[in-house]
PDB file of N, CA and C in Angstrom:
ATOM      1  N   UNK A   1     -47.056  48.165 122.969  1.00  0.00           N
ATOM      2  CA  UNK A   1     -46.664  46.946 122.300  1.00  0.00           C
ATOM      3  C   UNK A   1     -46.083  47.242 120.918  1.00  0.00           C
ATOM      4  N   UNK A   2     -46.314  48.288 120.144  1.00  0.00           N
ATOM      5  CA  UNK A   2     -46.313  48.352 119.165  1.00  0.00           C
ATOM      6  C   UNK A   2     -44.958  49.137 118.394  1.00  0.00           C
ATOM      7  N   UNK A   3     -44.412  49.685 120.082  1.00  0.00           N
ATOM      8  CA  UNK A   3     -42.901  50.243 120.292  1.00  0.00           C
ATOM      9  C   UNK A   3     -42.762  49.189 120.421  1.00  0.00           C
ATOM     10  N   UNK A   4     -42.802  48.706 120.956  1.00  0.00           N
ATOM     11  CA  UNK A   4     -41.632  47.313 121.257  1.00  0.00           C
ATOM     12  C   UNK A   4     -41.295  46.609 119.973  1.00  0.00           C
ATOM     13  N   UNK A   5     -42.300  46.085 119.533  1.00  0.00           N
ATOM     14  CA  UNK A   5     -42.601  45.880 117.930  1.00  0.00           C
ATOM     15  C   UNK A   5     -41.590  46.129 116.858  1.00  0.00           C
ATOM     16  N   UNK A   6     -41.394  47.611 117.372  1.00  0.00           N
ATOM     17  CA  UNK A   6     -41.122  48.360 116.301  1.00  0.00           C
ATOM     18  C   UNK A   6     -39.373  48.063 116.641  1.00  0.00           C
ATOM     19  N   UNK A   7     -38.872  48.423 117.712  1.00  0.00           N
ATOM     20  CA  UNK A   7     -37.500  48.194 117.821  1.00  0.00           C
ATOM     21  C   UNK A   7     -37.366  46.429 118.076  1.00  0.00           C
ATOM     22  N   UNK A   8     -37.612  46.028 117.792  1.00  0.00           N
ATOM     23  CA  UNK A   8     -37.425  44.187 117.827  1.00  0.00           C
ATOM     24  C   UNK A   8     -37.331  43.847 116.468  1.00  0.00           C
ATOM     25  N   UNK A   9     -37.853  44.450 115.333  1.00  0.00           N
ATOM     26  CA  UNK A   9     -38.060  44.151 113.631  1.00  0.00           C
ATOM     27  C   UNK A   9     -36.218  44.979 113.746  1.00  0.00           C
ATOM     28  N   UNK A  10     -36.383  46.226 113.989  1.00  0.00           N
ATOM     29  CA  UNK A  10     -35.236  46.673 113.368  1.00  0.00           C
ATOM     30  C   UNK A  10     -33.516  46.073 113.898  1.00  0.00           C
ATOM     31  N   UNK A  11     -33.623  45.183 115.425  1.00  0.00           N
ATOM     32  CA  UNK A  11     -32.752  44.371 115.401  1.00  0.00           C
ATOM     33  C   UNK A  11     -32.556  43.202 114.709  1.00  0.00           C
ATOM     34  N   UNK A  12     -33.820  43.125 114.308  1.00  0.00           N
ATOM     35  CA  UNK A  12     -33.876  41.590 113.090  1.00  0.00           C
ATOM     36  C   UNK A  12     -33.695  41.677 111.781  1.00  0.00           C
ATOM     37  N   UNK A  13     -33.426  42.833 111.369  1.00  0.00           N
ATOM     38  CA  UNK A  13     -33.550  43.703 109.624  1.00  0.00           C
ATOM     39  C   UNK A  13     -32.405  43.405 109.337  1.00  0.00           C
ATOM     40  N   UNK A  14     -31.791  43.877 110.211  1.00  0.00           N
ATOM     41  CA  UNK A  14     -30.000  44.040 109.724  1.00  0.00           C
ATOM     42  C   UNK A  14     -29.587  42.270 109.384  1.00  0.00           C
ATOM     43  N   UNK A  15     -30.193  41.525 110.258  1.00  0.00           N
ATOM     44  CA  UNK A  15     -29.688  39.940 110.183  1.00  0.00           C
ATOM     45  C   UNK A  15     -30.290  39.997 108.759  1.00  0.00           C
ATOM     46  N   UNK A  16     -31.421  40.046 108.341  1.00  0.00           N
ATOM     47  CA  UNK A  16     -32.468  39.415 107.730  1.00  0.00           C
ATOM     48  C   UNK A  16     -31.801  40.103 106.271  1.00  0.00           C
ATOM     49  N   UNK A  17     -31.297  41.100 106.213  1.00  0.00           N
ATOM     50  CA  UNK A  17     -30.683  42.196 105.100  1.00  0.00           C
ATOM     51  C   UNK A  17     -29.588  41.451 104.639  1.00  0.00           C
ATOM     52  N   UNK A  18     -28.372  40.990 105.760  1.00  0.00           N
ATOM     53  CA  UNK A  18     -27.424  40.529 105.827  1.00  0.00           C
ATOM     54  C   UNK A  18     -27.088  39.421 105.322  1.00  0.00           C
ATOM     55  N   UNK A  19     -28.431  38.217 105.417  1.00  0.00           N
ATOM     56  CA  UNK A  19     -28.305  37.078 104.848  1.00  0.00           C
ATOM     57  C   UNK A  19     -28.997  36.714 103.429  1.00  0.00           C
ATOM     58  N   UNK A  20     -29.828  37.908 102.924  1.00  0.00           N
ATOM     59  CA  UNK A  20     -30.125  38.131 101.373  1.00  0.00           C
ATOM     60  C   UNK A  20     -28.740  38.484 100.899  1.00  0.00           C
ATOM     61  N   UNK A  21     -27.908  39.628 101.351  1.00  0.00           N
ATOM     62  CA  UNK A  21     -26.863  40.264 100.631  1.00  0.00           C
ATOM     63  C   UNK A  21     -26.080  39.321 100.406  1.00  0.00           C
ATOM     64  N   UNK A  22     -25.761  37.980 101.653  1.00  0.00           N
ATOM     65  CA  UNK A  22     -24.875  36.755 101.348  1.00  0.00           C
ATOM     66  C   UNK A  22     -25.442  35.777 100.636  1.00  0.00           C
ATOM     67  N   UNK A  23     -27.002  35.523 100.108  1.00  0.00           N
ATOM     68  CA  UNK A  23     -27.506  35.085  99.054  1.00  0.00           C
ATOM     69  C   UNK A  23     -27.250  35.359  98.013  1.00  0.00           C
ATOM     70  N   UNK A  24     -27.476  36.696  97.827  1.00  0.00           N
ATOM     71  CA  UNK A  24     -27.120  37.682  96.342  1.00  0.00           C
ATOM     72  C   UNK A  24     -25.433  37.425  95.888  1.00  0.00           C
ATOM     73  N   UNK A  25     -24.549  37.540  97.280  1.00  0.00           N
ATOM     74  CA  UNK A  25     -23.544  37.514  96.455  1.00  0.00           C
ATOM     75  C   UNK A  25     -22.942  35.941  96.379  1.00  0.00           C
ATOM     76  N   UNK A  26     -23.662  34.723  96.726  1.00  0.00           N
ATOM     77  CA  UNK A  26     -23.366  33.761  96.534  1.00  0.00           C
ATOM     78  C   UNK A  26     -23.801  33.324  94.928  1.00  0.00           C
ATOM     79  N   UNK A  27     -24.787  33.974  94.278  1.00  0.00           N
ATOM     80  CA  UNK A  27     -25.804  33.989  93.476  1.00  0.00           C
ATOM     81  C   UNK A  27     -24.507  34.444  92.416  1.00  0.00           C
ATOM     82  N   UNK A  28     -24.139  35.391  92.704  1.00  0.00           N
ATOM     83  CA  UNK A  28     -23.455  36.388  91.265  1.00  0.00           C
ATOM     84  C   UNK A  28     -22.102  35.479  91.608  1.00  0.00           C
ATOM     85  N   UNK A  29     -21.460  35.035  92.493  1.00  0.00           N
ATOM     86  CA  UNK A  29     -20.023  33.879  92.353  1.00  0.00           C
ATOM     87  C   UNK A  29     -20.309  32.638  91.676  1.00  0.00           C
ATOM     88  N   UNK A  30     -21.052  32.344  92.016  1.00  0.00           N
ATOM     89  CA  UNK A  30     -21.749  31.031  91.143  1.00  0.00           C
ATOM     90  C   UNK A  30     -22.296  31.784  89.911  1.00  0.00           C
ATOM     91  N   UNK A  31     -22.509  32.676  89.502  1.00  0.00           N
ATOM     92  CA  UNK A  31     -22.945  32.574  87.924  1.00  0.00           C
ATOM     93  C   UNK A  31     -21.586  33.503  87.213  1.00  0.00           C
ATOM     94  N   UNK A  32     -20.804  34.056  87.924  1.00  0.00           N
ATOM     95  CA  UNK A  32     -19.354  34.290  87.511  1.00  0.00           C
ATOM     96  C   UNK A  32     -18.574  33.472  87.132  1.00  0.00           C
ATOM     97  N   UNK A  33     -18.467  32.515  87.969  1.00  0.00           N
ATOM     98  CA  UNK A  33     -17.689  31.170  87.835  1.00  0.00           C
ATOM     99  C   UNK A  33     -18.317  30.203  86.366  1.00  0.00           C
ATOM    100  N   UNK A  34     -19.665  30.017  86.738  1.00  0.00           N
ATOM    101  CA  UNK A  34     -20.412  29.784  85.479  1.00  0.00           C
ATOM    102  C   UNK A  34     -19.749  30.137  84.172  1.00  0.00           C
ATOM    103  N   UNK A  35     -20.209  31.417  84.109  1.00  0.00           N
ATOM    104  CA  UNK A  35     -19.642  31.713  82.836  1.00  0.00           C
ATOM    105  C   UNK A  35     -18.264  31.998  82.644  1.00  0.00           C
ATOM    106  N   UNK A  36     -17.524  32.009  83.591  1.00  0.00           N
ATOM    107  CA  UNK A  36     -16.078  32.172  83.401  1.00  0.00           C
ATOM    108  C   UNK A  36     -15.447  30.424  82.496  1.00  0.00           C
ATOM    109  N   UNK A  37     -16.318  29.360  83.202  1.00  0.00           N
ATOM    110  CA  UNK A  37     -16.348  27.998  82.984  1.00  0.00           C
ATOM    111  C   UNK A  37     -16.446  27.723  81.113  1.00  0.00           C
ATOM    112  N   UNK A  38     -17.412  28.373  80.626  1.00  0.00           N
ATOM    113  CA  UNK A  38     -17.796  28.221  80.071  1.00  0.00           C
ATOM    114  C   UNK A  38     -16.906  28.234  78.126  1.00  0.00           C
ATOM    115  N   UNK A  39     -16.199  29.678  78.580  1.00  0.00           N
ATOM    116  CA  UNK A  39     -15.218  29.971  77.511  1.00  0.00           C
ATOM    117  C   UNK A  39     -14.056  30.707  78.249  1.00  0.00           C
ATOM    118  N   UNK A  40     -12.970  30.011  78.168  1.00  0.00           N
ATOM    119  CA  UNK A  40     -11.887  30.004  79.244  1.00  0.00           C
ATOM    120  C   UNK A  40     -11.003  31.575  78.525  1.00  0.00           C
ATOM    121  N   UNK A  41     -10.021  31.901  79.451  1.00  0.00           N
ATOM    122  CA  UNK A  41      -9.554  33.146  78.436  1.00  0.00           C
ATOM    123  C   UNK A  41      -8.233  32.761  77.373  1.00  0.00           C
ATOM    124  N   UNK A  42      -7.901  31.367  77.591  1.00  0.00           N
ATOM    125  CA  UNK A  42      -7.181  31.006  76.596  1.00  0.00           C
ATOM    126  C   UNK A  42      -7.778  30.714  74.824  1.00  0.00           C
ATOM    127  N   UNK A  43      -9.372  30.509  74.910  1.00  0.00           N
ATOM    128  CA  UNK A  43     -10.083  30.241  73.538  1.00  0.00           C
ATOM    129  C   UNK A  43      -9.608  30.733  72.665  1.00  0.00           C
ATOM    130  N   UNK A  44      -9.657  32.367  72.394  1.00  0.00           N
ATOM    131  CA  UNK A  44      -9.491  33.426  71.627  1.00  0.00           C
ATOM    132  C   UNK A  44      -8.528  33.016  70.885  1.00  0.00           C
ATOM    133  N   UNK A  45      -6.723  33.173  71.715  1.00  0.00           N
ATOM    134  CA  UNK A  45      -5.635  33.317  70.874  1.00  0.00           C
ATOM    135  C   UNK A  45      -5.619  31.398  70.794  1.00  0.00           C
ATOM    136  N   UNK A  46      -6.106  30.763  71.240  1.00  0.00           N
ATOM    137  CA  UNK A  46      -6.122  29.215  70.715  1.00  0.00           C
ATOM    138  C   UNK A  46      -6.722  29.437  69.394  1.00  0.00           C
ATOM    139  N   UNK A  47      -7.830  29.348  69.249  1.00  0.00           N
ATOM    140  CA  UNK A  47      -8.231  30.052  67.744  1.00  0.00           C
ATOM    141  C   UNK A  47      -7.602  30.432  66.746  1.00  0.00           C
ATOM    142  N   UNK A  48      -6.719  31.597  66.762  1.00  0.00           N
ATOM    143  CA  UNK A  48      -6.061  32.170  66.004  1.00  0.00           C
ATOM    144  C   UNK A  48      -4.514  31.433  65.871  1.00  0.00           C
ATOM    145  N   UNK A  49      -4.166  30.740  66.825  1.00  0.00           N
ATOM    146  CA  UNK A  49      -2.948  29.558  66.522  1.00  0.00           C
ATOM    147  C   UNK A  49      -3.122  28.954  65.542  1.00  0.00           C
ATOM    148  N   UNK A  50      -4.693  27.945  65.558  1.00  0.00           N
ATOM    149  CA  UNK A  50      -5.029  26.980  64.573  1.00  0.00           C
ATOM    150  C   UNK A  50      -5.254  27.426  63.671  1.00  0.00           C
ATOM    151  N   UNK A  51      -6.481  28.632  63.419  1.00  0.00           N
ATOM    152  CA  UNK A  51      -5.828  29.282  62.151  1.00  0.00           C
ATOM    153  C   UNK A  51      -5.214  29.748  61.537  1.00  0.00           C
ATOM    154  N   UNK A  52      -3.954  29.731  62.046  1.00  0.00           N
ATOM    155  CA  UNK A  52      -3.157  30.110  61.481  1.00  0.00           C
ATOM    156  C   UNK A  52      -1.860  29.327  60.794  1.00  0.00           C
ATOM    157  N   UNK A  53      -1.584  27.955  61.569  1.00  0.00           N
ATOM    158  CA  UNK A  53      -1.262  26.834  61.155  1.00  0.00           C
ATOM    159  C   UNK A  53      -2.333  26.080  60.347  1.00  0.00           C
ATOM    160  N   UNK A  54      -3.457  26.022  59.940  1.00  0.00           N
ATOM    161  CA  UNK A  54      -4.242  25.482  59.203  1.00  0.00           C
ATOM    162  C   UNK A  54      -4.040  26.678  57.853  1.00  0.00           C
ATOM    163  N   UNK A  55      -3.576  27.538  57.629  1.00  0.00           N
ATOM    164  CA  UNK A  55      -3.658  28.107  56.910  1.00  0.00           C
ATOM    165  C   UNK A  55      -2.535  28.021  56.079  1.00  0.00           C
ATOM    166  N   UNK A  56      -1.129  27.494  56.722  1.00  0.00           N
ATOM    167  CA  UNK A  56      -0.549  27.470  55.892  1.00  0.00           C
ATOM    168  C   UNK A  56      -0.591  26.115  55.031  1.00  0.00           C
ATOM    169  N   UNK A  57      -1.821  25.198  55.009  1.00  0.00           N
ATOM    170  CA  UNK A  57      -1.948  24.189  54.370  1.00  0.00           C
ATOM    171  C   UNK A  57      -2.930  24.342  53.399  1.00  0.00           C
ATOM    172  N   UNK A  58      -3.956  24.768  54.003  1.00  0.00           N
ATOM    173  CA  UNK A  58      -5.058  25.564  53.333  1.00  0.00           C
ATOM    174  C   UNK A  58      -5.745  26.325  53.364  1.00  0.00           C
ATOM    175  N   UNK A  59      -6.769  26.950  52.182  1.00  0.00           N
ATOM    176  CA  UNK A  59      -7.558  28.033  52.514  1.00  0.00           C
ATOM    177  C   UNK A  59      -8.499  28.250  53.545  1.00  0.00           C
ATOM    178  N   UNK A  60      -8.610  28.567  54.126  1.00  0.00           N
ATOM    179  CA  UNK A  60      -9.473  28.751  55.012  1.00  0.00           C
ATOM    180  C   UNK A  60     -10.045  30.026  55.890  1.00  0.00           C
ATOM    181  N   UNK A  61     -11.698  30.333  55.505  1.00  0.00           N
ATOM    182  CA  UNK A  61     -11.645  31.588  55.824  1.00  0.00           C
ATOM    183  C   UNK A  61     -12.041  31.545  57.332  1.00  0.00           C
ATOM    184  N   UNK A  62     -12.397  33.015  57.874  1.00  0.00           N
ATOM    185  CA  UNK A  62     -13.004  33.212  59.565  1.00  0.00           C
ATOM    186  C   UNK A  62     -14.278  32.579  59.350  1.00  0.00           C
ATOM    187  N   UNK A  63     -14.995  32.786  58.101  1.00  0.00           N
ATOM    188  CA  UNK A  63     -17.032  32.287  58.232  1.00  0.00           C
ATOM    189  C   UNK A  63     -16.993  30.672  57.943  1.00  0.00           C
ATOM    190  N   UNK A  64     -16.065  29.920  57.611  1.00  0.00           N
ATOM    191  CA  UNK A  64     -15.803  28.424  57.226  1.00  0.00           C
ATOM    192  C   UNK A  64     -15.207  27.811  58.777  1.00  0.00           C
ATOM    193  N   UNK A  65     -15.402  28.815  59.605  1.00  0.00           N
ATOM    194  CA  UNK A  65     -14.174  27.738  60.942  1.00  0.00           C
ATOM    195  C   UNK A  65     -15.103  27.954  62.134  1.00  0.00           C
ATOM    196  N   UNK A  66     -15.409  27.368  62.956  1.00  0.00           N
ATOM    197  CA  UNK A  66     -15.635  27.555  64.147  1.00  0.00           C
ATOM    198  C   UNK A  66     -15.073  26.482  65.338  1.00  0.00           C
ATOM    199  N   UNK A  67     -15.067  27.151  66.659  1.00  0.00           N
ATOM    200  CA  UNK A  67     -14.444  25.779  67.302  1.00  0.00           C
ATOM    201  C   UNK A  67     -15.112  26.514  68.794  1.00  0.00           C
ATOM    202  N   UNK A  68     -15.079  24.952  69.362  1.00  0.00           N
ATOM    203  CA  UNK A  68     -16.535  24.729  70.735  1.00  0.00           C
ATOM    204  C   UNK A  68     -15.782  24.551  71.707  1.00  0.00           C
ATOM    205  N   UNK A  69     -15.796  24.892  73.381  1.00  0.00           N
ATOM    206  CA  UNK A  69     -15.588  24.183  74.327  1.00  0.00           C
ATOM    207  C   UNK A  69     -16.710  23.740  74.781  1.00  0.00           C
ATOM    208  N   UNK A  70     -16.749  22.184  74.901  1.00  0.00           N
ATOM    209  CA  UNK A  70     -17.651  21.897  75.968  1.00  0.00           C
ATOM    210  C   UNK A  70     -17.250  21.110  76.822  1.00  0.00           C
ATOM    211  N   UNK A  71     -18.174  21.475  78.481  1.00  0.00           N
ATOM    212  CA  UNK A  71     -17.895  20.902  79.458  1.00  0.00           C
ATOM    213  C   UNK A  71     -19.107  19.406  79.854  1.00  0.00           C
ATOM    214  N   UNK A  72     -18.189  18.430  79.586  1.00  0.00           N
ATOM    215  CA  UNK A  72     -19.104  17.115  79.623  1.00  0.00           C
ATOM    216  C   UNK A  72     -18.993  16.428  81.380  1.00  0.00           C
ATOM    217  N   UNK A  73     -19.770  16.412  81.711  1.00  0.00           N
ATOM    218  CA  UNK A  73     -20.027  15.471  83.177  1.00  0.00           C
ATOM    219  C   UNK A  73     -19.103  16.652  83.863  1.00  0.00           C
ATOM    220  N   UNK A  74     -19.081  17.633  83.685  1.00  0.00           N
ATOM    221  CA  UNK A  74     -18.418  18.422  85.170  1.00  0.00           C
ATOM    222  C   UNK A  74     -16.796  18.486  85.128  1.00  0.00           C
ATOM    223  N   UNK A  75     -16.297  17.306  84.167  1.00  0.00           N
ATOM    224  CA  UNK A  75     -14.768  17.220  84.405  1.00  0.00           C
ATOM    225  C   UNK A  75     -13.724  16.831  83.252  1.00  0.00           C
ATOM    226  N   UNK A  76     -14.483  17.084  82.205  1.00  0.00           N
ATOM    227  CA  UNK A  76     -14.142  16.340  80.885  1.00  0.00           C
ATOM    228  C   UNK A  76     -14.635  17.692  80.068  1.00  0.00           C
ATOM    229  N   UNK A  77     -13.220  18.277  79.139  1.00  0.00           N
ATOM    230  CA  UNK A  77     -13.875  19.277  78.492  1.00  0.00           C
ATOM    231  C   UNK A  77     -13.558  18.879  76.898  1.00  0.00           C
ATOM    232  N   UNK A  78     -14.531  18.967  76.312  1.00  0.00           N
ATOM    233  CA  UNK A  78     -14.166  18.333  74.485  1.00  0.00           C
ATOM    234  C   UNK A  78     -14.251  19.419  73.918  1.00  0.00           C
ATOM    235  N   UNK A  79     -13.084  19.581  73.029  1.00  0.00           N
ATOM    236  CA  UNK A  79     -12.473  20.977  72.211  1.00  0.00           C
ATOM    237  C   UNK A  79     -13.264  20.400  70.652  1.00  0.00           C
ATOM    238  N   UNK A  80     -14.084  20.963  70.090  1.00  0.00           N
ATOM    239  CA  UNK A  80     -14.886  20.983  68.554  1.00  0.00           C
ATOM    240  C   UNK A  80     -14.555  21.692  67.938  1.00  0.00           C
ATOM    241  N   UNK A  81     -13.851  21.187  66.829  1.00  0.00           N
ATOM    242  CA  UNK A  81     -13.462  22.433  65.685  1.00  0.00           C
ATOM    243  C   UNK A  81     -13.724  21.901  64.232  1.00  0.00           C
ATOM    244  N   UNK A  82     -14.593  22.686  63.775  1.00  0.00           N
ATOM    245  CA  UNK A  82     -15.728  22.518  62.852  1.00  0.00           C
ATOM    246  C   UNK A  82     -14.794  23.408  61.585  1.00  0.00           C
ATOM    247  N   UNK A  83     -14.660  22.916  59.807  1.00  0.00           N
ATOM    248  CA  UNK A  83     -13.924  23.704  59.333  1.00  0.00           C
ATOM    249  C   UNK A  83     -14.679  23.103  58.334  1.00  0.00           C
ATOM    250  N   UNK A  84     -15.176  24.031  57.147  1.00  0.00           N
ATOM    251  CA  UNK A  84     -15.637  23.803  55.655  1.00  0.00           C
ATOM    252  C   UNK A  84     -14.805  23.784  55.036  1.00  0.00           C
ATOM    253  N   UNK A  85     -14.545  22.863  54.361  1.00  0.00           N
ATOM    254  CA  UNK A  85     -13.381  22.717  52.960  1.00  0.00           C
ATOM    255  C   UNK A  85     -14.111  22.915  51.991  1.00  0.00           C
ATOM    256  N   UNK A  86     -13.331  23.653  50.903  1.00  0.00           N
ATOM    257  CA  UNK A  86     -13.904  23.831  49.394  1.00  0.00           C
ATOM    258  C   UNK A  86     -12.519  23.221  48.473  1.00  0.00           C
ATOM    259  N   UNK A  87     -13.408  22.675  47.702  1.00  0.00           N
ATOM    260  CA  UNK A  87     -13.000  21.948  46.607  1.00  0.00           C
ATOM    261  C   UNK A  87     -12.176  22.517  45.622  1.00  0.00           C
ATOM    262  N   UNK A  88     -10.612  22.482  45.259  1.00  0.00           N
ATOM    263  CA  UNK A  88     -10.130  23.574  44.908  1.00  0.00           C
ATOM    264  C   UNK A  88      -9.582  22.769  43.339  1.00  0.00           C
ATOM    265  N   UNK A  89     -10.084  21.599  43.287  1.00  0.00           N
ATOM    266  CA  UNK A  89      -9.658  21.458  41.937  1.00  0.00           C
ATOM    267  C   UNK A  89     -10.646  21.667  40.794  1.00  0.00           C
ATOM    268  N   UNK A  90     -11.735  22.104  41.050  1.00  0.00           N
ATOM    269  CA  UNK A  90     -13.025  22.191  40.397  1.00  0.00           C
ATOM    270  C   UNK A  90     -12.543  24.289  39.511  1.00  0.00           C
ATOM    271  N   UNK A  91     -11.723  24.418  40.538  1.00  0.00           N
ATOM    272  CA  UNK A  91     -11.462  25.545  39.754  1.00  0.00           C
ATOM    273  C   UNK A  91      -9.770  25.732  38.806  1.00  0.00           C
ATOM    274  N   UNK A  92     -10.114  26.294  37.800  1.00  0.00           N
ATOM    275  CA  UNK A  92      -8.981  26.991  36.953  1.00  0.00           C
ATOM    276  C   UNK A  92      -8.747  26.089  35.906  1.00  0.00           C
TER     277      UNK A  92
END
């Protein structure tokens, strides 16, 4: 019985192997996609556009600017761009 056993598990391994490995890699597409979602590969040089047209108006450094994508309800993404102004008549 215990042959038999034994070759009946190992026709069932390969299924049983087969449908973790299509778990696992359903697992890592969905958290690829995730974070691919998250900060698109256009952010970067978007960034450096605005600062760079914001600059020719005013000062503005890299530690005074930041800017957000977020994804609201799944289908709505709101662009945040956060900028410290300093007060430039207080000097000279």
């Amino acid at each position: 019985m215990a042959l038999l056993d034994y070759f009946l598990r190992k026709k069932d391994k390969p299924a049983t192997t087969a449908s973790k490995a299509k778990e696992r890699l359903q697992i890592i597409v969905a958290h690829e996609r995730n974070s691919r979602n998250k900060q698109p590969d256009y952010l970067p040089q978007l960034t450096e556009d605005i600062l760079a047209v914001l600059r020719k108006y005013i000062k503005v450094s890299d530690e005074s600017f930041s800017i957000n994508l977020d994804n609201k309800d799944g289908n709505l993404n709101v662009l945040e761009l956060n900028i410290e102004l300093h007060d430039e008549q207080g000097k000279g």
